[in-house]
PDB file of N, CA and C in Angstrom:
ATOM      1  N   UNK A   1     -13.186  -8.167 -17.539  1.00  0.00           N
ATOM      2  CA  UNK A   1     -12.356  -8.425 -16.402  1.00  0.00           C
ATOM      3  C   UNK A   1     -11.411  -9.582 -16.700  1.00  0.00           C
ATOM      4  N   UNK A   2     -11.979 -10.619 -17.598  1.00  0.00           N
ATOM      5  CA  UNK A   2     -10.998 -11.571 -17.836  1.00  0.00           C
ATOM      6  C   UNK A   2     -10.234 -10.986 -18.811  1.00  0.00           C
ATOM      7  N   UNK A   3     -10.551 -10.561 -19.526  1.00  0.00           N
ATOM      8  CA  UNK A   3      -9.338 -10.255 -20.399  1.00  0.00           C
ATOM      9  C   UNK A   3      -8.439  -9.337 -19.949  1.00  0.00           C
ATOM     10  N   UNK A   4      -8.102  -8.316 -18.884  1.00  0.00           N
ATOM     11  CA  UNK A   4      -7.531  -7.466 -18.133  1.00  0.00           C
ATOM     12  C   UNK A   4      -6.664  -8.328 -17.302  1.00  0.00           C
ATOM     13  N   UNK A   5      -7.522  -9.645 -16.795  1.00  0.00           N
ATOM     14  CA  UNK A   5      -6.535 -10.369 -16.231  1.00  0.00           C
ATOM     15  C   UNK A   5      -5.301 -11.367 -16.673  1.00  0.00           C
ATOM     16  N   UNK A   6      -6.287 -11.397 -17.623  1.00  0.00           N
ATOM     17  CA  UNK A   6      -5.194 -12.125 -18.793  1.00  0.00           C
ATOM     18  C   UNK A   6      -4.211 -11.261 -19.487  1.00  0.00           C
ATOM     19  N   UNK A   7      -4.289 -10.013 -20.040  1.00  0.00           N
ATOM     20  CA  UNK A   7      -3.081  -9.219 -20.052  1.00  0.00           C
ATOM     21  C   UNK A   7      -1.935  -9.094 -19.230  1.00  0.00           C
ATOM     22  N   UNK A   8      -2.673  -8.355 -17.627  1.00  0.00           N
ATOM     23  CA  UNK A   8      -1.675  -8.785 -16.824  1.00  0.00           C
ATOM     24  C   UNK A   8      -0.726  -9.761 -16.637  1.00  0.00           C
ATOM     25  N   UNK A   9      -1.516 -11.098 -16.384  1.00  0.00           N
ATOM     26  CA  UNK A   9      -0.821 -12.388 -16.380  1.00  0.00           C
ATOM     27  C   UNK A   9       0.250 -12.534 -17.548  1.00  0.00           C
ATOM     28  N   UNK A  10      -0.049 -12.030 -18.691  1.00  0.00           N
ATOM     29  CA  UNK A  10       0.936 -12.058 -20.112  1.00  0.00           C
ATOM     30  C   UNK A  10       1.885 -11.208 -19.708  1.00  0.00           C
ATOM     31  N   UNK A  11       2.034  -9.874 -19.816  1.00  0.00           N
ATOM     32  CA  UNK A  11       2.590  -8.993 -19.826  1.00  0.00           C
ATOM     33  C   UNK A  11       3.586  -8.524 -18.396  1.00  0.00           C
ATOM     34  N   UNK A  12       2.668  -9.103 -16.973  1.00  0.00           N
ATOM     35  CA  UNK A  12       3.382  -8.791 -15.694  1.00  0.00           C
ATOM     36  C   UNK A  12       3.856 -10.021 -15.114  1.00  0.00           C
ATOM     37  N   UNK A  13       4.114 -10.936 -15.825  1.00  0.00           N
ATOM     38  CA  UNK A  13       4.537 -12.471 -14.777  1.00  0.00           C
ATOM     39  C   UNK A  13       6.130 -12.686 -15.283  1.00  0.00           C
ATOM     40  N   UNK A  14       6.430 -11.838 -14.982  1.00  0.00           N
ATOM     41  CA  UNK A  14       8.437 -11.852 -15.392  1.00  0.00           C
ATOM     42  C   UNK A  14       9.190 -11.511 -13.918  1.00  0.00           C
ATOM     43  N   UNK A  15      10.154 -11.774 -14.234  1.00  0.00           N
ATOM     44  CA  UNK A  15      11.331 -11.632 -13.126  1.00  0.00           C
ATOM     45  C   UNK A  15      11.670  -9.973 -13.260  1.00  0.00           C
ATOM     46  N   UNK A  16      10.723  -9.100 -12.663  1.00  0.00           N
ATOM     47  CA  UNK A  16      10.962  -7.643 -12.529  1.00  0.00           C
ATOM     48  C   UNK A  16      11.221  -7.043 -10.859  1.00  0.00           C
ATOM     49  N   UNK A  17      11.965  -6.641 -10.560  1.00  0.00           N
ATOM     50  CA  UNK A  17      12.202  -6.594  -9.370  1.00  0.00           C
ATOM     51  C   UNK A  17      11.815  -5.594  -8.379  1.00  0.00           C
ATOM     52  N   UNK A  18      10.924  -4.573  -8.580  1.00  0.00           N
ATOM     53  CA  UNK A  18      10.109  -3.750  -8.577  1.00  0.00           C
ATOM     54  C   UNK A  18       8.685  -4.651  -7.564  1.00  0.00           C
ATOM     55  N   UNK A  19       8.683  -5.411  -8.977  1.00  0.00           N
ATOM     56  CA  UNK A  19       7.108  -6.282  -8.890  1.00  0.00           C
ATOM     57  C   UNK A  19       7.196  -7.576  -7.825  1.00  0.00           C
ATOM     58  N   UNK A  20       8.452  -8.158  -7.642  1.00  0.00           N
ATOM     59  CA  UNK A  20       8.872  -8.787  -7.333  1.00  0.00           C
ATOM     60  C   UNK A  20       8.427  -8.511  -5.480  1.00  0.00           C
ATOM     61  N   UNK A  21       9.421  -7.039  -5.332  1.00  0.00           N
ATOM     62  CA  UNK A  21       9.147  -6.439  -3.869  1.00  0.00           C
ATOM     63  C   UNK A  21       7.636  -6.396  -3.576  1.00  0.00           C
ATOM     64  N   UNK A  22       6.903  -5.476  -4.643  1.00  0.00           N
ATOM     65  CA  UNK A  22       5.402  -4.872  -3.985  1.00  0.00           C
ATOM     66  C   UNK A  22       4.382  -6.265  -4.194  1.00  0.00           C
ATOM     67  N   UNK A  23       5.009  -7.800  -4.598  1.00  0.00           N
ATOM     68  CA  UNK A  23       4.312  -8.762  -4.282  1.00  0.00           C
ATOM     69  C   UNK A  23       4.753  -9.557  -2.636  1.00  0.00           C
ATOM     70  N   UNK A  24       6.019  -9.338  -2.714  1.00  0.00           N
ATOM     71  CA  UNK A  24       6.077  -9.738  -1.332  1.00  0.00           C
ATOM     72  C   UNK A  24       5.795  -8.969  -0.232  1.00  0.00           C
ATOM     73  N   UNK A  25       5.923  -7.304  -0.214  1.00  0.00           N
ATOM     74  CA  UNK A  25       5.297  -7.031   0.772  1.00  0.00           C
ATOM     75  C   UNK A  25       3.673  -6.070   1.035  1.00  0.00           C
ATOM     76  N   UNK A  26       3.045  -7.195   0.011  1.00  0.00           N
ATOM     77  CA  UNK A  26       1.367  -7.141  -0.088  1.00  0.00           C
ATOM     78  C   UNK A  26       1.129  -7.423   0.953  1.00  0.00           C
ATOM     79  N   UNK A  27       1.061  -8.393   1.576  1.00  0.00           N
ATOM     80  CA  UNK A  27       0.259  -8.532   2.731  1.00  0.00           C
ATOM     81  C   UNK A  27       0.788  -8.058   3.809  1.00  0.00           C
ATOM     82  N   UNK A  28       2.103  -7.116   4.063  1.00  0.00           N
ATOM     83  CA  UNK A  28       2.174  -6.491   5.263  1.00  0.00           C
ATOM     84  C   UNK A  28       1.493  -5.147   5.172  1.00  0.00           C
ATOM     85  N   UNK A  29       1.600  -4.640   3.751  1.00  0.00           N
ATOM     86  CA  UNK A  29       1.074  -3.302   3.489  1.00  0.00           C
ATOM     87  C   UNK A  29      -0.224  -2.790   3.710  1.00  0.00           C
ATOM     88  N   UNK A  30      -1.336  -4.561   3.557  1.00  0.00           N
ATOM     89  CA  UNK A  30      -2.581  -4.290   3.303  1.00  0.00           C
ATOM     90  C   UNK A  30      -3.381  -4.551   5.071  1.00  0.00           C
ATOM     91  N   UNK A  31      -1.759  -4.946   5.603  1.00  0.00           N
ATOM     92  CA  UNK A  31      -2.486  -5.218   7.562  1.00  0.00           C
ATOM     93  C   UNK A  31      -2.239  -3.302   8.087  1.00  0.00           C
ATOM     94  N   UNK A  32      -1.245  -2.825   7.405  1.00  0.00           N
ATOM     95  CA  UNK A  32      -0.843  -1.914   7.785  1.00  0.00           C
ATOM     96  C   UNK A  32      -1.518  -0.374   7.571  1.00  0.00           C
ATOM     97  N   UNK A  33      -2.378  -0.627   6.244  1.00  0.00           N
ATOM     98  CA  UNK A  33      -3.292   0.159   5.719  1.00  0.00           C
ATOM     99  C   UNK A  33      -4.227   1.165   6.430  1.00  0.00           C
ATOM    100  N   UNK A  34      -5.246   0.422   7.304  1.00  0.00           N
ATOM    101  CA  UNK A  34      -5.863   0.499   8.307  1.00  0.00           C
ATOM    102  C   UNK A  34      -5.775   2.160   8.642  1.00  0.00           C
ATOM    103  N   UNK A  35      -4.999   2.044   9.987  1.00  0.00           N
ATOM    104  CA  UNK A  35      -4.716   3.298  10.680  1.00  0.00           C
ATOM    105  C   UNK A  35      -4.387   4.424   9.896  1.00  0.00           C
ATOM    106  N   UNK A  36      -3.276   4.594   8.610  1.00  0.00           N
ATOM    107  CA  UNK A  36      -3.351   5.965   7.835  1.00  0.00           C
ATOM    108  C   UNK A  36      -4.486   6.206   7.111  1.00  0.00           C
ATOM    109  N   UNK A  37      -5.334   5.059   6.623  1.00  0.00           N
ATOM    110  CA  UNK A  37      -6.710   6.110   5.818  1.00  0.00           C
ATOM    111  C   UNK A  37      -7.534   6.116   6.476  1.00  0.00           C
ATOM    112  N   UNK A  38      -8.142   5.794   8.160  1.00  0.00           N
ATOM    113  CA  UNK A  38      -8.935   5.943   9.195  1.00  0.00           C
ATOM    114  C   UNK A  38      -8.789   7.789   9.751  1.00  0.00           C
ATOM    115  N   UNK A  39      -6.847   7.713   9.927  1.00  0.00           N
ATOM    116  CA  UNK A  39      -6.484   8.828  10.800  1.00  0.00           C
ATOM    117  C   UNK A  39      -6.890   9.693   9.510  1.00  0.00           C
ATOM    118  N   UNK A  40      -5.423   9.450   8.605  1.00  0.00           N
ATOM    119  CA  UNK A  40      -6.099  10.927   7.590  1.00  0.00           C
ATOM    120  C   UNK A  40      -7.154  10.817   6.818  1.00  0.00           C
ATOM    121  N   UNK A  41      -7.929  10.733   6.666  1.00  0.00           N
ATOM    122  CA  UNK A  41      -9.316  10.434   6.438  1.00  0.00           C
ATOM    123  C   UNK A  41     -10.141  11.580   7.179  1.00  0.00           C
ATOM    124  N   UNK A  42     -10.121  11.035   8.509  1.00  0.00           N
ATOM    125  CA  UNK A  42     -10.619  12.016   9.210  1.00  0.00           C
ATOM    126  C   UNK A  42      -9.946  13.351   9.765  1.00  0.00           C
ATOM    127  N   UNK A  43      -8.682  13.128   9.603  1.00  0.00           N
ATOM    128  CA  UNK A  43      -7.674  14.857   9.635  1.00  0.00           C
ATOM    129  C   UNK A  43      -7.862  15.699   8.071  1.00  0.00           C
ATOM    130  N   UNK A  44      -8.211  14.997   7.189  1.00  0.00           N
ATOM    131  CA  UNK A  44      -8.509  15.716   5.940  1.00  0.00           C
ATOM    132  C   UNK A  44     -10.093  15.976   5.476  1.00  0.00           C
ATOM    133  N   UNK A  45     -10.947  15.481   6.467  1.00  0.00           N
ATOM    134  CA  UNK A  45     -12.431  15.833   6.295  1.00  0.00           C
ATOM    135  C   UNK A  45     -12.925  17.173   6.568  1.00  0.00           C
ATOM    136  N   UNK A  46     -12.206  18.053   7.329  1.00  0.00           N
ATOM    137  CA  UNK A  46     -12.442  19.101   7.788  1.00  0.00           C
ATOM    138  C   UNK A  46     -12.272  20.252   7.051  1.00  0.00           C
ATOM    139  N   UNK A  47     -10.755  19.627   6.480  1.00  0.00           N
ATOM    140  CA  UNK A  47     -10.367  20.885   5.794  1.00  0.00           C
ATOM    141  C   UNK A  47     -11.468  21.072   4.178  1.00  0.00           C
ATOM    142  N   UNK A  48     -11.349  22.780   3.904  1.00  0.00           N
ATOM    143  CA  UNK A  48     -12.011  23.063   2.995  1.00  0.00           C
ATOM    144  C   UNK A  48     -11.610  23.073   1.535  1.00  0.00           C
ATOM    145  N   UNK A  49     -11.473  21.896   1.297  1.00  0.00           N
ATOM    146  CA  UNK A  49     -11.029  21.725  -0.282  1.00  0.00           C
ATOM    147  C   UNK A  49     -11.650  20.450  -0.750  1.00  0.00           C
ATOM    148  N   UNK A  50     -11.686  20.565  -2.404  1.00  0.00           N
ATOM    149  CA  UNK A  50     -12.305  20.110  -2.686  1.00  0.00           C
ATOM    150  C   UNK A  50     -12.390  18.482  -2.962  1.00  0.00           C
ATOM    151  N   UNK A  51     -13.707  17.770  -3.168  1.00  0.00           N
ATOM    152  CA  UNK A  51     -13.658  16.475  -2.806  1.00  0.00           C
ATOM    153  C   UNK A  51     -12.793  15.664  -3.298  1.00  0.00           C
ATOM    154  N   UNK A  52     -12.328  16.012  -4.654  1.00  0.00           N
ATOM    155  CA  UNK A  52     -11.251  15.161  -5.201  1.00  0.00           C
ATOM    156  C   UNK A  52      -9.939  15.312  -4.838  1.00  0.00           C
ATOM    157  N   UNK A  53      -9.713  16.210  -4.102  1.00  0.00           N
ATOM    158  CA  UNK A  53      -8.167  16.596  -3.765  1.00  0.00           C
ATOM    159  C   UNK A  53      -8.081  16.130  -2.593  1.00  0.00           C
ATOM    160  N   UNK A  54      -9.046  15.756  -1.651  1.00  0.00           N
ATOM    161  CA  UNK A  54      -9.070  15.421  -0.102  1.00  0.00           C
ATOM    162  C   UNK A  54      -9.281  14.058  -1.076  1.00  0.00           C
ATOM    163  N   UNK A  55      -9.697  13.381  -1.150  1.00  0.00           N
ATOM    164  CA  UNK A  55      -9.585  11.988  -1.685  1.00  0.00           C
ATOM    165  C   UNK A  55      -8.511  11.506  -2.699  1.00  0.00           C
ATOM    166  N   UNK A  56      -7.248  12.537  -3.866  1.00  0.00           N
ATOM    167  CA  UNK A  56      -6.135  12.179  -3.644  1.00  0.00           C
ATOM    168  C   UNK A  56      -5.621  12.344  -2.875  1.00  0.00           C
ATOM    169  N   UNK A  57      -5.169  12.973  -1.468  1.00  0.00           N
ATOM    170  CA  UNK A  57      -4.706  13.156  -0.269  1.00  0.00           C
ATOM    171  C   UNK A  57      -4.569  12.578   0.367  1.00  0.00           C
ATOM    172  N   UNK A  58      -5.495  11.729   0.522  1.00  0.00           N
ATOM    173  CA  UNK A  58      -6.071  10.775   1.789  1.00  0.00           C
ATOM    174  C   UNK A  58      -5.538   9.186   0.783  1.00  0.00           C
ATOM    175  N   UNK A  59      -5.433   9.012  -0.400  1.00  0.00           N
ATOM    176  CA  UNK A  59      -4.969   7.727  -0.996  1.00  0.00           C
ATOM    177  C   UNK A  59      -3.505   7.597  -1.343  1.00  0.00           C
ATOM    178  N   UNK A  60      -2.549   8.788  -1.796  1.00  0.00           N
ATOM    179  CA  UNK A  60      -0.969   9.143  -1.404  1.00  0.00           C
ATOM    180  C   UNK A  60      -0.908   9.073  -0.259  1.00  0.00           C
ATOM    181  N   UNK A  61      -1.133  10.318   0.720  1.00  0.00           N
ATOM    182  CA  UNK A  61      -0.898  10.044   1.671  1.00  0.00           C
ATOM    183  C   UNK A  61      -0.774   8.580   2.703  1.00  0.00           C
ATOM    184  N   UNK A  62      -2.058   7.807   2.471  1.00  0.00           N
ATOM    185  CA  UNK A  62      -1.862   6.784   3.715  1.00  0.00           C
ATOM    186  C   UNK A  62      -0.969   5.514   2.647  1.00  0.00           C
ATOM    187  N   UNK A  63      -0.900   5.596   1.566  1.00  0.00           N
ATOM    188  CA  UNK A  63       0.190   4.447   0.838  1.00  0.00           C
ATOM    189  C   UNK A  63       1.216   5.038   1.591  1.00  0.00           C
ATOM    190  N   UNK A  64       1.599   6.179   1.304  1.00  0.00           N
ATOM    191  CA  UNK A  64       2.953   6.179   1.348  1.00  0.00           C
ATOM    192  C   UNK A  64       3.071   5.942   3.283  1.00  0.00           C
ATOM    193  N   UNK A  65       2.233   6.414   3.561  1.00  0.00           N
ATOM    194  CA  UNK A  65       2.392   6.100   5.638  1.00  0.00           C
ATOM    195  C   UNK A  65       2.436   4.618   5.662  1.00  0.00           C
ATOM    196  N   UNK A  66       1.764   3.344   5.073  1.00  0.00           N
ATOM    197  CA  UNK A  66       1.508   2.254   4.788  1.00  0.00           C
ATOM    198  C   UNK A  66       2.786   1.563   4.692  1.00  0.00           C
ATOM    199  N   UNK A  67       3.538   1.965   3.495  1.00  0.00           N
ATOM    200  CA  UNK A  67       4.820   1.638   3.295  1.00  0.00           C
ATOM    201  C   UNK A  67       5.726   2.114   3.802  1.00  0.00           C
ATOM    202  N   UNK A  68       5.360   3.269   4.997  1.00  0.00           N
ATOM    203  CA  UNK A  68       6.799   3.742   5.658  1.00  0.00           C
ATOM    204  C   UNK A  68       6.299   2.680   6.951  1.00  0.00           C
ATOM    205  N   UNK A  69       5.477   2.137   7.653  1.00  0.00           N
ATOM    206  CA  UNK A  69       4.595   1.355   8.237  1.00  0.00           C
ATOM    207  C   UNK A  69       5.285   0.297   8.813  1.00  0.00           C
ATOM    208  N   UNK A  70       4.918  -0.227   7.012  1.00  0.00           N
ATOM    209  CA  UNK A  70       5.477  -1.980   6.429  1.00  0.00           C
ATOM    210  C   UNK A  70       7.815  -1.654   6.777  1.00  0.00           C
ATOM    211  N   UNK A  71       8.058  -0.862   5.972  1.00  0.00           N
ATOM    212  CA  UNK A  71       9.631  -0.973   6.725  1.00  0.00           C
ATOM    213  C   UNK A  71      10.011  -0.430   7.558  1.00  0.00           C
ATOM    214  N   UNK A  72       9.494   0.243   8.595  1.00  0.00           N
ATOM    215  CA  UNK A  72       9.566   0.415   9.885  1.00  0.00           C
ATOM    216  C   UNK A  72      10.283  -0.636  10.678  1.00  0.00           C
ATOM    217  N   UNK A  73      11.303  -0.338  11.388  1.00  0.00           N
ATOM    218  CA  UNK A  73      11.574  -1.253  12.614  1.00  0.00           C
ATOM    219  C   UNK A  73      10.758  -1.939  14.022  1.00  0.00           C
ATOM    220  N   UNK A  74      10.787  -3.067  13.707  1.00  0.00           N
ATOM    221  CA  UNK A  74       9.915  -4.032  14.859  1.00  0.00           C
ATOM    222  C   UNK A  74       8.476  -4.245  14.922  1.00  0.00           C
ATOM    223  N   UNK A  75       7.876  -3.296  13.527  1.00  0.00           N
ATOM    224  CA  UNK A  75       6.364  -3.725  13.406  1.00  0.00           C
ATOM    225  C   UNK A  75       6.168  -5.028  12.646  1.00  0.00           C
ATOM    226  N   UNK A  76       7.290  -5.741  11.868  1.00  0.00           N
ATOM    227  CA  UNK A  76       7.073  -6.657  11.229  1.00  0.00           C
ATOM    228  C   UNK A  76       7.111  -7.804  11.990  1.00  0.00           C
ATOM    229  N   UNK A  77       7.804  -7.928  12.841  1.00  0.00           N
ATOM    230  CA  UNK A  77       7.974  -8.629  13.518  1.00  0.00           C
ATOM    231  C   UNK A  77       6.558  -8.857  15.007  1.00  0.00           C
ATOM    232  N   UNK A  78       5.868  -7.679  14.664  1.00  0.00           N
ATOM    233  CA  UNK A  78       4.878  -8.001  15.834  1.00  0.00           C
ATOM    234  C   UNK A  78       3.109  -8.834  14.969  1.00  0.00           C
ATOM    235  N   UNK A  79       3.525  -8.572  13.879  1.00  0.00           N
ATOM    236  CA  UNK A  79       2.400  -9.764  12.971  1.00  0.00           C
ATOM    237  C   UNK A  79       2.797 -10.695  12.126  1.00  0.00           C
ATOM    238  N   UNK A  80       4.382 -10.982  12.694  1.00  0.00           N
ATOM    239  CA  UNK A  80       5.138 -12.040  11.684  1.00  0.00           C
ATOM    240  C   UNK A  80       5.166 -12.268  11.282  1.00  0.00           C
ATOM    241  N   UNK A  81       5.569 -11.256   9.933  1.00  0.00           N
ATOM    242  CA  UNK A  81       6.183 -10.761   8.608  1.00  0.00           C
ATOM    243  C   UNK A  81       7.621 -11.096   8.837  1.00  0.00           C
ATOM    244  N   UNK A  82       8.542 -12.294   7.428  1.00  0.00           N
ATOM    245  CA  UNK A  82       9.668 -12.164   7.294  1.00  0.00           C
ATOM    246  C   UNK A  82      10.041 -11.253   7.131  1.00  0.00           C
ATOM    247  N   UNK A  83      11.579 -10.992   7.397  1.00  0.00           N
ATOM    248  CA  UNK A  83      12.343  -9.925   6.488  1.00  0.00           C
ATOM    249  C   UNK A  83      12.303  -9.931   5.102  1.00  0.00           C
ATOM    250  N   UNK A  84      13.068  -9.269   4.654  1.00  0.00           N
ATOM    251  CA  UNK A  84      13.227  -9.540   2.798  1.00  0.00           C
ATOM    252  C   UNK A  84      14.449 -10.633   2.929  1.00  0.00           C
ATOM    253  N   UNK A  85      14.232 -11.203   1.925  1.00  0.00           N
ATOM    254  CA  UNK A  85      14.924 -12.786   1.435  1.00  0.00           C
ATOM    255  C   UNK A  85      15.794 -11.803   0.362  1.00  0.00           C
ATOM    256  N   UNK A  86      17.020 -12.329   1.010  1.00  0.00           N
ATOM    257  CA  UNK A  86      17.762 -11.632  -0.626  1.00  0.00           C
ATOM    258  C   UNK A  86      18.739 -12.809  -0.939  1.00  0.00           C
TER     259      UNK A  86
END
């Protein structure tokens, strides 16, 4: 584990702007999380397929609901999250 972290730290601590975004909006993403893998979670338990495909389903799916979530209009502002700093 340390040495994984220490790669990272080598290899990901640059001015990349990508990395840059999905560090600043970590902590709105991870308040926002919640409700898409609760809801689809349980809207994809039913259906009949198999366990690994309902469990990639359910981990695309609620990122990407997560991050449509996080830039959504006026939710940031109701757990006071800046805007983006440009």
């Amino acid at each position: 584990m340390a040495g994984i972290i220490g790669l990272a730290y080598r290899y990901l601590n640059r001015d990349f702007v990508p990395l840059q975004y999905l560090q600043g909006s970590s902590f709105g993403v991870y308040m926002f999380h919640f409700l898409p893998v609760t809801v689809l979670g349980y809207l994809l338990l039913g259906l009949p397929l198999h366990f690994y495909l309902r469990f990639g389903l359910t981990v695309l799916l609620s990122y990407l609901a997560a991050f449509a979530l996080y830039e959504g209009p006026g939710l940031r502002f109701l757990f006071g999250i800046k805007g983006v700093q440009k």
